[in-house]
Structure formats: structure tokens, C-alpha cells
N, C-alpha and C. Protein backbone atom coordinates (compact mmCIF):
# COMPACT_ATOMS: atom_id res chain seq x y z
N UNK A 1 6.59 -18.91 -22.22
CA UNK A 1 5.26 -18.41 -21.95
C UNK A 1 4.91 -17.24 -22.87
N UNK A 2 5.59 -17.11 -23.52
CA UNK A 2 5.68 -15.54 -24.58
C UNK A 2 4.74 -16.00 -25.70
N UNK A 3 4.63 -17.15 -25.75
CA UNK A 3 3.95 -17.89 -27.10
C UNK A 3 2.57 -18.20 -26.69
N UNK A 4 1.80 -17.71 -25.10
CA UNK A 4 0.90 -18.58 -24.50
C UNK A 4 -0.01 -17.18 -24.64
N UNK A 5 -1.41 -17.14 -24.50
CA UNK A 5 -2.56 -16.43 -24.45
C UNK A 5 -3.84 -17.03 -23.26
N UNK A 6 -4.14 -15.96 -22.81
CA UNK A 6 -4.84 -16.16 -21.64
C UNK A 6 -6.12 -15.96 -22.45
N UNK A 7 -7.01 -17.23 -22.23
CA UNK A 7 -8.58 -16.44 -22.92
C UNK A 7 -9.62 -16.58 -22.42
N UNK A 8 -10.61 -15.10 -22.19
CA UNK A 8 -11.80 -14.95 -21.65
C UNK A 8 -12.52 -14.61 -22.35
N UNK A 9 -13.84 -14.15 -21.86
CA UNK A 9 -14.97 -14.05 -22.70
C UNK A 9 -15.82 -13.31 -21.95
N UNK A 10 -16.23 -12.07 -23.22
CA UNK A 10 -17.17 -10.97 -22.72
C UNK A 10 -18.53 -11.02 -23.45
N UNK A 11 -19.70 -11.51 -22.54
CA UNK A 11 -20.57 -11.78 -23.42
C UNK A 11 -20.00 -12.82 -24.12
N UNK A 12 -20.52 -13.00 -25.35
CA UNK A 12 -20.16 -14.40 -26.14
C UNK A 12 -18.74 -14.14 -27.11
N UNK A 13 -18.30 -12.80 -26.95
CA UNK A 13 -17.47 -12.84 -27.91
C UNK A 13 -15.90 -13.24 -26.92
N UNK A 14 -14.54 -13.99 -27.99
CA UNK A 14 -13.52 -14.36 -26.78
C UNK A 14 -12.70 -13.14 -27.07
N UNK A 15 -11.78 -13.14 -26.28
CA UNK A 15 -10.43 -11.98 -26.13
C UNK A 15 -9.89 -13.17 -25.55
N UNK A 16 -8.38 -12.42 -25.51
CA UNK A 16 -7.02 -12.54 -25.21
C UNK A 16 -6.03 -11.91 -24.36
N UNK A 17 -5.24 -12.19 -23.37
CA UNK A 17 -3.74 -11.56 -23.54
C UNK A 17 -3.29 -12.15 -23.33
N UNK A 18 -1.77 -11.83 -23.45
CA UNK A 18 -0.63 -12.74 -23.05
C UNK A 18 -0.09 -13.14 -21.78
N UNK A 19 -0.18 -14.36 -22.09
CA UNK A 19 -0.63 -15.06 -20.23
C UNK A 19 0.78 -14.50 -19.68
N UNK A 20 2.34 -13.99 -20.33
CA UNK A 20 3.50 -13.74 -19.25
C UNK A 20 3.08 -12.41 -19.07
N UNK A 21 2.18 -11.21 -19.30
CA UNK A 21 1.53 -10.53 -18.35
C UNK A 21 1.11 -10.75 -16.85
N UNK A 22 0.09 -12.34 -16.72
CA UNK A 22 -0.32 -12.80 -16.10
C UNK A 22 0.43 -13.06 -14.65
N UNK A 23 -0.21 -12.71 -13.54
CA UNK A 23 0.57 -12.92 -12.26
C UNK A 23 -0.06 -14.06 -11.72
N UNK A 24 -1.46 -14.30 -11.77
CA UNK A 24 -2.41 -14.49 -11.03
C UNK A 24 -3.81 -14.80 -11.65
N UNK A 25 -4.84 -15.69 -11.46
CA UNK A 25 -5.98 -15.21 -11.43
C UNK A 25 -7.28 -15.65 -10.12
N UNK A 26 -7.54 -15.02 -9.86
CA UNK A 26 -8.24 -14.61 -8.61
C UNK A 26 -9.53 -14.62 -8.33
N UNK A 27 -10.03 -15.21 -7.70
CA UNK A 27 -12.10 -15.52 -7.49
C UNK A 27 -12.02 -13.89 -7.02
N UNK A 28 -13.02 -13.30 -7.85
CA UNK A 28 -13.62 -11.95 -7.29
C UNK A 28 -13.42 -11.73 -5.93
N UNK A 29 -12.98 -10.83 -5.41
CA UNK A 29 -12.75 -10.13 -4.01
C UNK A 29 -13.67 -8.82 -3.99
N UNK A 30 -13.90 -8.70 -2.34
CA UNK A 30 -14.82 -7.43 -2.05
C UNK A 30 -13.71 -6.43 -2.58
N UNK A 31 -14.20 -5.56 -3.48
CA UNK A 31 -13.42 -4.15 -3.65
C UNK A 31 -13.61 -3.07 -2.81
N UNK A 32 -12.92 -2.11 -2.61
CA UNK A 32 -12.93 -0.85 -1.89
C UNK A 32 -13.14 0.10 -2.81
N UNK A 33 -13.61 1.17 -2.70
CA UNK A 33 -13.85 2.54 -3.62
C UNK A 33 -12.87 3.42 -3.98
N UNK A 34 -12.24 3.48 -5.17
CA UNK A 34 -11.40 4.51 -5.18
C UNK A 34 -12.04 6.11 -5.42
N UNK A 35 -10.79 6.48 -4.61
CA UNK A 35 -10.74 7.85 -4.66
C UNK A 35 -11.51 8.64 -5.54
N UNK A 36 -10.69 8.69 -6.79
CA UNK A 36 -10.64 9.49 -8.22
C UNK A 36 -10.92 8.68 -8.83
N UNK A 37 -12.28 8.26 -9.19
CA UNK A 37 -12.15 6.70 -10.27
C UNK A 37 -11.68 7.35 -11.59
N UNK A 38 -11.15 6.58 -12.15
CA UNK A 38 -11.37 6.54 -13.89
C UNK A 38 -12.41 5.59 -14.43
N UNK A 39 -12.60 6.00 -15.76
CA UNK A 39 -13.89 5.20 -16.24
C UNK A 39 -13.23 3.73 -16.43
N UNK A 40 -14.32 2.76 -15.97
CA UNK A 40 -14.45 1.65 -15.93
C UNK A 40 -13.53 0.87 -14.60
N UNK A 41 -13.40 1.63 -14.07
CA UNK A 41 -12.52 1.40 -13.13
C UNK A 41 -13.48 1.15 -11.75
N UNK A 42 -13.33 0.33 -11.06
CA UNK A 42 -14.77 -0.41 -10.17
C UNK A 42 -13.87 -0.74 -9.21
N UNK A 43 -13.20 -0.01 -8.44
CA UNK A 43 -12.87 -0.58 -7.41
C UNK A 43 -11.24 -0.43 -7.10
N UNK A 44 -10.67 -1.07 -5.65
CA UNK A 44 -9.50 -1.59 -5.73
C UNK A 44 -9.00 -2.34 -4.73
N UNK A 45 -7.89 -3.08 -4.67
CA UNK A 45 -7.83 -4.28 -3.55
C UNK A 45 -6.46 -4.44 -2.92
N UNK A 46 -6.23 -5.13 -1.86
CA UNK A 46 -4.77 -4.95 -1.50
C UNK A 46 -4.20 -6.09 -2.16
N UNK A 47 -3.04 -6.43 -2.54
CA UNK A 47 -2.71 -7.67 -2.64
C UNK A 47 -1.05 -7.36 -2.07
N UNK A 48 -0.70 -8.34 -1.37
CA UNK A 48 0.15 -8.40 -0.68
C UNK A 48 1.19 -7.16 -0.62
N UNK A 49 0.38 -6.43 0.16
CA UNK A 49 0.38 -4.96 0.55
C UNK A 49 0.77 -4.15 -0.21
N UNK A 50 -0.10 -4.24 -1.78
CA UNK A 50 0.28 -3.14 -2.59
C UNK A 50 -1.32 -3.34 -3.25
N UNK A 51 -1.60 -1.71 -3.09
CA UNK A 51 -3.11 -1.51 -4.15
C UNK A 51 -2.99 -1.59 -5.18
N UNK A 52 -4.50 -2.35 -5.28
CA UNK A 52 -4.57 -2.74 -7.23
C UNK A 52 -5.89 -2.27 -7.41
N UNK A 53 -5.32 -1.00 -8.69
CA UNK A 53 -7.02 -0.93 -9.11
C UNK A 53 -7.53 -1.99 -9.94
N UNK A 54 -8.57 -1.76 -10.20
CA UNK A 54 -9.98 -3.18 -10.83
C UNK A 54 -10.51 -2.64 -11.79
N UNK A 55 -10.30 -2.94 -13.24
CA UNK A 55 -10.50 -2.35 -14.49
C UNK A 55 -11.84 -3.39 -14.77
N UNK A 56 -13.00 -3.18 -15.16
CA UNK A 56 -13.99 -4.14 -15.26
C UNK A 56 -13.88 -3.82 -17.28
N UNK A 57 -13.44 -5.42 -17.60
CA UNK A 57 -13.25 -5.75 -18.88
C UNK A 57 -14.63 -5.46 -19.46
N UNK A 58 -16.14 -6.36 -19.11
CA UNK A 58 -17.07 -6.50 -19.13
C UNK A 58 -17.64 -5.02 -19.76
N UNK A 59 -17.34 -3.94 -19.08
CA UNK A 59 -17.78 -2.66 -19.22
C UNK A 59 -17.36 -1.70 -19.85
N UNK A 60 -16.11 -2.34 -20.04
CA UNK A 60 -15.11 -1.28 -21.16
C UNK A 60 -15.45 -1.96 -22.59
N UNK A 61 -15.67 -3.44 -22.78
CA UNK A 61 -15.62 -4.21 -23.99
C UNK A 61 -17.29 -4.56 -24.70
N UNK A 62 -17.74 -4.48 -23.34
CA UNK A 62 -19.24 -5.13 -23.85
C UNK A 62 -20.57 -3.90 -23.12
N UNK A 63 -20.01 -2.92 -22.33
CA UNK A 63 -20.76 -2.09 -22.30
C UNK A 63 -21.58 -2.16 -20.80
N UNK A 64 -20.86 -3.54 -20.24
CA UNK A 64 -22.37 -3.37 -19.31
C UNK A 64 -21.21 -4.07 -17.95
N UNK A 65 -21.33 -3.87 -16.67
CA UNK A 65 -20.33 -4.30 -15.71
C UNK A 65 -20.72 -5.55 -15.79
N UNK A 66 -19.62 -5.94 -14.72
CA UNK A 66 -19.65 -7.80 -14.77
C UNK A 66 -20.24 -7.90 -14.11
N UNK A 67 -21.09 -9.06 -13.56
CA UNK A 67 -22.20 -9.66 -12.80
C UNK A 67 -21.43 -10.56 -12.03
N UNK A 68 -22.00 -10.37 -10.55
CA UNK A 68 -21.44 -11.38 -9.26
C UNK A 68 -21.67 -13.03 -9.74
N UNK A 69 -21.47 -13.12 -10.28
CA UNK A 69 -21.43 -14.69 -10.60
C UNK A 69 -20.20 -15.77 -10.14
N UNK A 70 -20.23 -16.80 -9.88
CA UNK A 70 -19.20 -17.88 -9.96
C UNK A 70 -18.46 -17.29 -10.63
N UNK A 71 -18.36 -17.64 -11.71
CA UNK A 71 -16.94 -17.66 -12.81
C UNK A 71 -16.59 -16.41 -12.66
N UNK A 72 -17.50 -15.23 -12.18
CA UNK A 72 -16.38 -13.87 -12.17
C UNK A 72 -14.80 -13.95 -11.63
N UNK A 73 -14.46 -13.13 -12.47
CA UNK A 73 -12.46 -13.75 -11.76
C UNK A 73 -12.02 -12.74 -12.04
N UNK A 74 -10.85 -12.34 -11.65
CA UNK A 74 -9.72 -11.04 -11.38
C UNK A 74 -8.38 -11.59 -11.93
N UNK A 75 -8.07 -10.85 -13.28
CA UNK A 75 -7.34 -11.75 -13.70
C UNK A 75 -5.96 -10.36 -13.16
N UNK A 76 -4.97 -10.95 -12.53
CA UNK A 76 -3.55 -9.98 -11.72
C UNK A 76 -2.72 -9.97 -12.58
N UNK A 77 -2.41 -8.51 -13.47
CA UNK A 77 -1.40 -8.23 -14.62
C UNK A 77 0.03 -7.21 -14.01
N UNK A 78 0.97 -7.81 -14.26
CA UNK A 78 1.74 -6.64 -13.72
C UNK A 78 2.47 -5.78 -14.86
N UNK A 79 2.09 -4.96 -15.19
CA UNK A 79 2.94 -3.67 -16.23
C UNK A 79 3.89 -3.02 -15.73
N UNK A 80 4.66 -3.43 -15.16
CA UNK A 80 5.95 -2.90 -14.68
C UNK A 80 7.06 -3.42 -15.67
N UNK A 81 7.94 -2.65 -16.22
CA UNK A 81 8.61 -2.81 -17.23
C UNK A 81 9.79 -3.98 -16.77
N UNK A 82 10.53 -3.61 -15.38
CA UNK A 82 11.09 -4.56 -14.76
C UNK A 82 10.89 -5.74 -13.64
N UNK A 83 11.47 -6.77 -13.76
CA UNK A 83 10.94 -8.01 -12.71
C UNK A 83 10.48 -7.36 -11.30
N UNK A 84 11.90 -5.90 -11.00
CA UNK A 84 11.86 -5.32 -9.62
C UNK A 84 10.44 -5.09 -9.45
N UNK A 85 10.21 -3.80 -10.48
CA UNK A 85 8.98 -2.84 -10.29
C UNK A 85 7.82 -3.85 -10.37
N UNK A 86 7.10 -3.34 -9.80
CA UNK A 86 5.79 -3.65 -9.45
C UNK A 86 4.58 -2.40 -10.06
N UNK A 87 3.73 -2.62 -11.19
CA UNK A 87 2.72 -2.04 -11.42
C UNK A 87 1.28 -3.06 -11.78
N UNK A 88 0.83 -3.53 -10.95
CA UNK A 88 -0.09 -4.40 -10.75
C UNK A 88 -1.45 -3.39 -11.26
N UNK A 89 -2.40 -4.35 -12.32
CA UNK A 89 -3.96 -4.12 -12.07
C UNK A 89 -4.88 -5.36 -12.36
N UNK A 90 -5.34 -5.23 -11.82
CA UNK A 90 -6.51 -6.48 -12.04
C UNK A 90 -7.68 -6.18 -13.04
N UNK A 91 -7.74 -7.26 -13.79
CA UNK A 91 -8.88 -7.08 -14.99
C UNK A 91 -9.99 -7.91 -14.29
N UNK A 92 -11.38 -7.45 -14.50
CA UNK A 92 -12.05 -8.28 -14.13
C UNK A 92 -12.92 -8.88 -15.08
N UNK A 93 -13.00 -9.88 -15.36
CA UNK A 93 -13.59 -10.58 -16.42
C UNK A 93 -14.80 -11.66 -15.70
N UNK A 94 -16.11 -12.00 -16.31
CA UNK A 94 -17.22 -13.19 -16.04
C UNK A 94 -16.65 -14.20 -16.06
N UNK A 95 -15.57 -14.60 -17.10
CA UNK A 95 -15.08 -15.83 -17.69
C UNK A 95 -13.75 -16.12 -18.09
N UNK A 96 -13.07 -16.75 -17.70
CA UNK A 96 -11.95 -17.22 -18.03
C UNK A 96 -11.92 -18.32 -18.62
N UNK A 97 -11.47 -18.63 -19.71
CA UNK A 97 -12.09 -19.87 -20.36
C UNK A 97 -10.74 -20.70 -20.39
N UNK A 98 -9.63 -20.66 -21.21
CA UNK A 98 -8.55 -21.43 -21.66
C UNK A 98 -7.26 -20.33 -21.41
N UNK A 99 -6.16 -21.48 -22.11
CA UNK A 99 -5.00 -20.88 -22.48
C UNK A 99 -5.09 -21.38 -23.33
N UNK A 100 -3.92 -20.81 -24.70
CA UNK A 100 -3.80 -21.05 -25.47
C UNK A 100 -2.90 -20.44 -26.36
N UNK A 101 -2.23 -21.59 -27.42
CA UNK A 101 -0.32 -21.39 -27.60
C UNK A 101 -0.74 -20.31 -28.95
N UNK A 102 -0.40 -19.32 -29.32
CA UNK A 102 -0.22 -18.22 -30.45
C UNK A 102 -0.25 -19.22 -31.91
N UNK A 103 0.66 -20.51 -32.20
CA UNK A 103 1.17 -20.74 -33.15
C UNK A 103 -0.30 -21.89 -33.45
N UNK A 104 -1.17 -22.28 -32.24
CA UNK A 104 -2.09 -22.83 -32.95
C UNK A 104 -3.68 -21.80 -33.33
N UNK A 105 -3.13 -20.95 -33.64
CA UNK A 105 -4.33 -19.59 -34.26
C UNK A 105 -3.80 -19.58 -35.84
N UNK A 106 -4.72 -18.81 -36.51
CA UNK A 106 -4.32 -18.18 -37.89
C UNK A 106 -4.35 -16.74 -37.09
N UNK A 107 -3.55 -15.75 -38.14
CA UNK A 107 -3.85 -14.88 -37.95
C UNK A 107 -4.92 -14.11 -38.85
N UNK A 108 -5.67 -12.58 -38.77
CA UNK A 108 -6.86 -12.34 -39.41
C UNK A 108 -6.51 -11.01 -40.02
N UNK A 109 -6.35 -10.86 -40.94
CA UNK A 109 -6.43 -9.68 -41.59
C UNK A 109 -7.18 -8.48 -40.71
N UNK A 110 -6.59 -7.64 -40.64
CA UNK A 110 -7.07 -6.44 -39.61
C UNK A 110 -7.03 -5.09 -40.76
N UNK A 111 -6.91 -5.28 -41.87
CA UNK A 111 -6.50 -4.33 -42.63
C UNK A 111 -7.62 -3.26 -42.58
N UNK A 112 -8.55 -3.43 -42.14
CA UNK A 112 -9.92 -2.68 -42.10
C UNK A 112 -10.20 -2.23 -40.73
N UNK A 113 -9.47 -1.86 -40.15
CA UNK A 113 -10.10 -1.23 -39.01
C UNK A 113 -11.28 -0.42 -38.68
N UNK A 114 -12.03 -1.56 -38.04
CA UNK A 114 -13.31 -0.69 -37.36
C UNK A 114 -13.23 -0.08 -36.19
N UNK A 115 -12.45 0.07 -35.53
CA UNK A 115 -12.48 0.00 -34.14
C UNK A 115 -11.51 1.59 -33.76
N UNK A 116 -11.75 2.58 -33.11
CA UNK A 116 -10.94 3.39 -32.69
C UNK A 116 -9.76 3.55 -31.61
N UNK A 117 -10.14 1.97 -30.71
CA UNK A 117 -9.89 1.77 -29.65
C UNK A 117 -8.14 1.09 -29.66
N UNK A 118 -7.40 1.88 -29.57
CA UNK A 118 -6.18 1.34 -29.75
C UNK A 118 -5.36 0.48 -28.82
N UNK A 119 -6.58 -0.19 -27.97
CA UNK A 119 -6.24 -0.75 -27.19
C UNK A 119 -6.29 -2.69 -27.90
N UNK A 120 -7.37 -2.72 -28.82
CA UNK A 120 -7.52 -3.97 -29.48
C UNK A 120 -6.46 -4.03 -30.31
N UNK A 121 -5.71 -5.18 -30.38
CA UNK A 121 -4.56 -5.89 -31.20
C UNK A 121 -4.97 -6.45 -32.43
N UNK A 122 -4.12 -7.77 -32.38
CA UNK A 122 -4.51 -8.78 -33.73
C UNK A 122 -5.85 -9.08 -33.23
N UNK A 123 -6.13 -9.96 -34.37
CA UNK A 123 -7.30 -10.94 -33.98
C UNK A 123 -6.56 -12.12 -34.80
N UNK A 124 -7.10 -13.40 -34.32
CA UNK A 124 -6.63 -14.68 -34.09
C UNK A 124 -7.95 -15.13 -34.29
N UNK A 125 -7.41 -16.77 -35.30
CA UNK A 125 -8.82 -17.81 -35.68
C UNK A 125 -8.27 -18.82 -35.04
N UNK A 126 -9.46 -19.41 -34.39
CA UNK A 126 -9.01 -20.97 -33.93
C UNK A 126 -10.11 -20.86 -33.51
N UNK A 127 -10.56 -22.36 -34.33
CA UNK A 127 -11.73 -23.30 -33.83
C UNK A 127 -13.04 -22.30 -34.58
N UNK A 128 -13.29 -21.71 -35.41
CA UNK A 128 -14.17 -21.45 -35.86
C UNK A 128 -14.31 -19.81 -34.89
N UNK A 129 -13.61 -19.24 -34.39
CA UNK A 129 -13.88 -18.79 -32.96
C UNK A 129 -12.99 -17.21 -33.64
N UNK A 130 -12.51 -15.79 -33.60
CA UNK A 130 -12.31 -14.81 -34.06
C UNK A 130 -12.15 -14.41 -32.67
N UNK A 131 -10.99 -14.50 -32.11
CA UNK A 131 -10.26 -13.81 -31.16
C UNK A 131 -10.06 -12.53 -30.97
N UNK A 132 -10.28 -12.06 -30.48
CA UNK A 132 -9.84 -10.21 -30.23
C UNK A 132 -8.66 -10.17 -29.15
N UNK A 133 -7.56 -10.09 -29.55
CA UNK A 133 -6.20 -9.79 -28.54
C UNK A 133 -6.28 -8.17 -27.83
N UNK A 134 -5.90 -8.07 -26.30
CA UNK A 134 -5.84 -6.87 -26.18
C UNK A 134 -4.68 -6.28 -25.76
N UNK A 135 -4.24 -4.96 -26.26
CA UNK A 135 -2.77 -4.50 -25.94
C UNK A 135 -2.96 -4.00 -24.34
N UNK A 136 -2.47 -4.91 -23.21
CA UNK A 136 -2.25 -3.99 -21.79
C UNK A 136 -2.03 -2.84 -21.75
N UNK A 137 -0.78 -2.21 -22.18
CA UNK A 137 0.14 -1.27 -22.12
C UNK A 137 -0.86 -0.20 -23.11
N UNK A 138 -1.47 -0.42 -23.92
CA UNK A 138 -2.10 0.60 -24.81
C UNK A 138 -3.18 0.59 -23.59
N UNK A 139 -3.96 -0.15 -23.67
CA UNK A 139 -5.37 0.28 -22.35
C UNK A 139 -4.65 0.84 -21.18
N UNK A 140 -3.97 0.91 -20.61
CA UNK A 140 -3.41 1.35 -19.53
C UNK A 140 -3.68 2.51 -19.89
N UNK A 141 -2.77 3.09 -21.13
CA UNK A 141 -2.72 4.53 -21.42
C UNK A 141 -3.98 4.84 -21.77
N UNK A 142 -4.58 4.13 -22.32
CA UNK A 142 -6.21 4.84 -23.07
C UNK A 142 -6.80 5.19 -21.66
N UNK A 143 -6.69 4.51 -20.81
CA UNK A 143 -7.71 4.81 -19.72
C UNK A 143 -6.99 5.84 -18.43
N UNK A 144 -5.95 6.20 -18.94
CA UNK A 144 -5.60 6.84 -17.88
C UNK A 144 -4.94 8.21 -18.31
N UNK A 145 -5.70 8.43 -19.84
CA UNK A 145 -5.49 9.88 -20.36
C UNK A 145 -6.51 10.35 -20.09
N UNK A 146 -7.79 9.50 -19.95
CA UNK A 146 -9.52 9.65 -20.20
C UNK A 146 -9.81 10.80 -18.88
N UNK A 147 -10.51 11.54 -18.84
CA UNK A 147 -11.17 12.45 -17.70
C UNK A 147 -11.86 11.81 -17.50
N UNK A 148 -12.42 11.74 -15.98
CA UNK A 148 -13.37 11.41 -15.15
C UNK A 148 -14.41 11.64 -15.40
């Protein structure tokens, strides 16, 4: 599964991660309010009796929150370094579109970085289509150095 990519779509453009992140993905649930939000952070939910905050992809990537729609989905990542630990968050994305195996992409020259956000990875071609991969473990930290 190390070779597999989970792909959604913000607005029209696609992203990525790596589906053995992946625990889960989940039809939108009522959220509860956290405490102390951090930015982009919309919420949080129980899942089998452990809270998960709700990072809205939509709003961090494309600027604008996700919309109650059908296809909204909660995609369940666990960043816990070991099988034991448990550090669960849920991304919430409009769209979940495919999976898809690493070795059928090109990869894209990134040598030009536009982007400050050290949370965006490679980017990946397939199908006419310019993938944006995102690093978990880097957004984790970007968003949880950020002040309120």
C-alpha cells in the first residue's frame, strides 16, 4: 500500500496522499466545536472513543470551507508513528475521487517553487491531470505552530 495514493479534489484542481496513512473514509458527520480552534480546523468527532479534530482541506487549499454536499467525506489519517499509538485527524475533503498506484504517474519537476507552504510535496502527471501530493506530517506541524 506504500506505492498507493488516495485522490481528491479541491475545486477542480486534484491532490493526493498516501492511502497507508489512510484509516478510513467517512460520509461527513455532525462535528462538535472545539475548544481552542486552530486555523482551518472546523470541528471534532468521536471515533471509537477517541477525539478527532477536522482539518477542512477545502479551506486550507482552495480558500473557501467545504460545502454540505453528498460527496463531502472525512477522509481518517492516523499520524502516530507506531501501529500502538493512536494520533488520528480527519481531513475533510468535497471529493474523493480515486486511488491510485505512484509508479503509474510521471514525476514533475518542482525545481521552481512557488509555493511557501511546506506542507505541498511532489507533484505527479497522469492523465493530462498535475497532481499536488500533500506531506501529513509537515501540515500537522504547519498548522499546529500557527496562532489562533
Amino acid at each position: 500500500m506504500e506505492n498507493l495514493l488516495l485522490l481528491f479534489r479541491v475545486g477542480n484542481k486534484p491532490y493526493a496522499i498516501k492511502a497507508a496513512s489512510v484509516l478510513e473514509v467517512i460520509p461527513k458527520v455532525n462535528l462538535s466545536k472545539v475548544q481552542q480552534p486552530l486555523p482551518n480546523i472546523v470541528g471534532q468527532f468521536n471515533y471509537q472513543g477517541q477525539i478527532v479534530p477536522v482539518l477542512d482541506l477545502s479551506k486550507l487549499l482552495g480558500g473557501q470551507e467545504s460545502r454540505a454536499v453528498l460527496s463531502t467525506r472525512i477522509v481518517l489519517v492516523n499520524l502516530a508513528k507506531t501501529n500502538e499509538a493512536k494520533g488520528f485527524l480527519g481531513l475533510m475533503v468535497e471529493q474523493v475521487t480515486d486511488t491510485l498506484r505512484v509508479d503509474q504517474t510521471t514525476p514533475v519537476d518542482n525545481s521552481i517553487c512557488l509555493s511557501q507552504a511546506a506542507y505541498l510535496g511532489d507533484s505527479l502527471l497522469y492523465d493530462n491531470d498535475v497532481i499536488q501530493c500533500l506531506c501529513l506530517k509537515q501540515l500537522v506541524a504547519d498548522i499546529s505552530t500557527v496562532e489562533p
